[in-house]
C-alpha atoms as a PDB file:
ATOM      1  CA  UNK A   1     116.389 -39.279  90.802  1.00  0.00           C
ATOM      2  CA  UNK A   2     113.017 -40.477  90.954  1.00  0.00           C
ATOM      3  CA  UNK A   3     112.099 -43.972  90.732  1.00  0.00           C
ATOM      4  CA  UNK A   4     110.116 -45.466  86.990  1.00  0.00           C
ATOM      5  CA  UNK A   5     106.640 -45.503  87.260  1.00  0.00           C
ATOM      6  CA  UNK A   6     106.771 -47.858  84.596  1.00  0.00           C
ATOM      7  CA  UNK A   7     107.172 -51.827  84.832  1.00  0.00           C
ATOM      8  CA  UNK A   8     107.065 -54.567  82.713  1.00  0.00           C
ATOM      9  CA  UNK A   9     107.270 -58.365  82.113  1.00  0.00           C
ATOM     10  CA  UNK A  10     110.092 -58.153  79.274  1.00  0.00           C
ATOM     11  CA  UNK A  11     112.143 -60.661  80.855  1.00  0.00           C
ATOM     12  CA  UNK A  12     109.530 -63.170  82.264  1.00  0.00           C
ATOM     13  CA  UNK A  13     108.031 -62.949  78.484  1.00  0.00           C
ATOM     14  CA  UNK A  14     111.245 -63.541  76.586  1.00  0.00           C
ATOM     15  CA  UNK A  15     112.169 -66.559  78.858  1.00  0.00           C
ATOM     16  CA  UNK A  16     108.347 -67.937  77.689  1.00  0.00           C
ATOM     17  CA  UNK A  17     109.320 -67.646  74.815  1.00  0.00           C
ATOM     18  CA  UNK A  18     112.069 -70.240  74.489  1.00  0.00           C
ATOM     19  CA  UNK A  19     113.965 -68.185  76.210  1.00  0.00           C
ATOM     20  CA  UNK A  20     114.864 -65.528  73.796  1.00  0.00           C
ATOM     21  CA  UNK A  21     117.598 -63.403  73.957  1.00  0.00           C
ATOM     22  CA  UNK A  22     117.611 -59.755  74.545  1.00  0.00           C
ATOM     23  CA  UNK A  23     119.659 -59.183  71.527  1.00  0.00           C
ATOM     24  CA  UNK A  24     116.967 -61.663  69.350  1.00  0.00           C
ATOM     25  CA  UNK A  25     114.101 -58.895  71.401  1.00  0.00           C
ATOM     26  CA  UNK A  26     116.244 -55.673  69.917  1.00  0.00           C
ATOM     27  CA  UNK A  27     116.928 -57.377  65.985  1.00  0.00           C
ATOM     28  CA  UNK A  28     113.025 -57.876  65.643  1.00  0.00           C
ATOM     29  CA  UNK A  29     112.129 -54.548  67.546  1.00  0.00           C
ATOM     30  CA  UNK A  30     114.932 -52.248  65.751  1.00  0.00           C
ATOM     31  CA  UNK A  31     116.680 -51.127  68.452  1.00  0.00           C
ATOM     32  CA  UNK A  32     119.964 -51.731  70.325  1.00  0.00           C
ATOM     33  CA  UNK A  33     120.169 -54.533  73.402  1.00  0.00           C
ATOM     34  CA  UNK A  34     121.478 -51.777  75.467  1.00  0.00           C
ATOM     35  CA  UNK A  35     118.184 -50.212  75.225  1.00  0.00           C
ATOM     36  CA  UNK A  36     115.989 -53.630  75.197  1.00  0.00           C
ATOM     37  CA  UNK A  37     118.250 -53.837  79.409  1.00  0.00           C
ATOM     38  CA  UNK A  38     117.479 -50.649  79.816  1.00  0.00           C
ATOM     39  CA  UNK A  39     113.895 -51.172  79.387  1.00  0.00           C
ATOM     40  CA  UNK A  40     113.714 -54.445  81.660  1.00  0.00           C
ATOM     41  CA  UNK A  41     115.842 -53.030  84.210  1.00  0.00           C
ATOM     42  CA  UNK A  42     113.448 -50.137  84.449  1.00  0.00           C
ATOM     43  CA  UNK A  43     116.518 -46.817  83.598  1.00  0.00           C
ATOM     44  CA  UNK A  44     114.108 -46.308  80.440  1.00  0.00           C
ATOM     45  CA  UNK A  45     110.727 -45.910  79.366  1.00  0.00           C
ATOM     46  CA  UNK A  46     110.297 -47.035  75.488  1.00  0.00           C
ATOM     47  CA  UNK A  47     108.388 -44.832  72.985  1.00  0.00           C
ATOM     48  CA  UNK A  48     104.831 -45.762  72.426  1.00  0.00           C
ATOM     49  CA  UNK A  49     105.865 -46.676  68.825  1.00  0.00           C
ATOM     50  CA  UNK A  50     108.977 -49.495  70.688  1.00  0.00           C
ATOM     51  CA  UNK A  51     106.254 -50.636  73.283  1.00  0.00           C
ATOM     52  CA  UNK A  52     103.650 -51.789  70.339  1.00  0.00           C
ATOM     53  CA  UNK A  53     106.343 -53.332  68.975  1.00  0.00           C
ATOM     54  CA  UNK A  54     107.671 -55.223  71.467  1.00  0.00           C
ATOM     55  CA  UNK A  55     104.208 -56.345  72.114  1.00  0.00           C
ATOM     56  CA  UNK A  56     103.653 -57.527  68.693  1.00  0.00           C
ATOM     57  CA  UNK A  57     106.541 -59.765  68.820  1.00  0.00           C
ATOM     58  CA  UNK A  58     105.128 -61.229  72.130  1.00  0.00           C
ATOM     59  CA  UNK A  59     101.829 -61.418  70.278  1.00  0.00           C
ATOM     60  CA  UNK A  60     100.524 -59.620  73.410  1.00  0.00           C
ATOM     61  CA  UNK A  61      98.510 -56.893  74.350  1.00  0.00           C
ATOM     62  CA  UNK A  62     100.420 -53.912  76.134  1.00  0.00           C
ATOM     63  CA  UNK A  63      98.754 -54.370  79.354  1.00  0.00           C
ATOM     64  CA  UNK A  64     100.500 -57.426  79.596  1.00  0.00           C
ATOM     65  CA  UNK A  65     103.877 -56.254  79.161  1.00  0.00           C
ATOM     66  CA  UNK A  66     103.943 -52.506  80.886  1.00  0.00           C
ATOM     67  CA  UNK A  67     102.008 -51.487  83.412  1.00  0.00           C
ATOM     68  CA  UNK A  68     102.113 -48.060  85.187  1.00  0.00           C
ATOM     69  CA  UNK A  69     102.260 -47.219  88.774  1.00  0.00           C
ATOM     70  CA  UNK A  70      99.151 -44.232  88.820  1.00  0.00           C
ATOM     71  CA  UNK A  71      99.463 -44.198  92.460  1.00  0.00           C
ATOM     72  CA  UNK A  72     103.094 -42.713  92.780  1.00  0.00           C
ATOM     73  CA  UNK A  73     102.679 -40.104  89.922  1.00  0.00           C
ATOM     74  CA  UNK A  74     103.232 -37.228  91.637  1.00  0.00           C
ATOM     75  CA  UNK A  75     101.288 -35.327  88.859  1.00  0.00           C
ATOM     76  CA  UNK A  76      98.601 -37.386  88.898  1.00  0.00           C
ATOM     77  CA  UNK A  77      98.337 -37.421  92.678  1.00  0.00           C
ATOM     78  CA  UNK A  78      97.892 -33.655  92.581  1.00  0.00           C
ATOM     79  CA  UNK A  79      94.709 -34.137  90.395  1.00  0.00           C
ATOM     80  CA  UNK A  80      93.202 -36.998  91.546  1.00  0.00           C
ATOM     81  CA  UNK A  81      89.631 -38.192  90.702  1.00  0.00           C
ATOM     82  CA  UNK A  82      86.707 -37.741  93.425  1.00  0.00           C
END
């Protein structure tokens, strides 16, 4: 299995602020808090449709809650730029 190329700041975010809960996360994002640890514990990547969410209840910008590891895509390592 390989490992996620995707990371985030869920939990570091939801302890800002005032230390919400993962099930308060889910209830305003529509989704379960099985997925909402799955996300954070990195075993799933949410849709693009869950991650602008998720970002609009942190009033952040995406890049602030996900970021992608380019460097160990091993697609993207095949066609890298010059």
């Amino acid at each position: 299995m390989s490992k996620c190329l995707i990371t985030n700041n869920i939990r570091r975010l939801r302890f800002m602020a005032n230390e919400m809960t993962q099930q308060d996360l889910a209830n305003k994002t529509g989704v379960t808090r099985q997925t909402i640890v799955a996300i954070e514990n990195g075993k799933y990547s949410p849709t693009l449709e869950l991650s602008f969410r998720i970002a609009y209840v942190f009033d952040e910008p995406l890049s602030e809650i996900f970021s992608y590891d380019y460097a160990d895509d091993p697609i993207l390592k095949k066609t890298q730029k010059p």
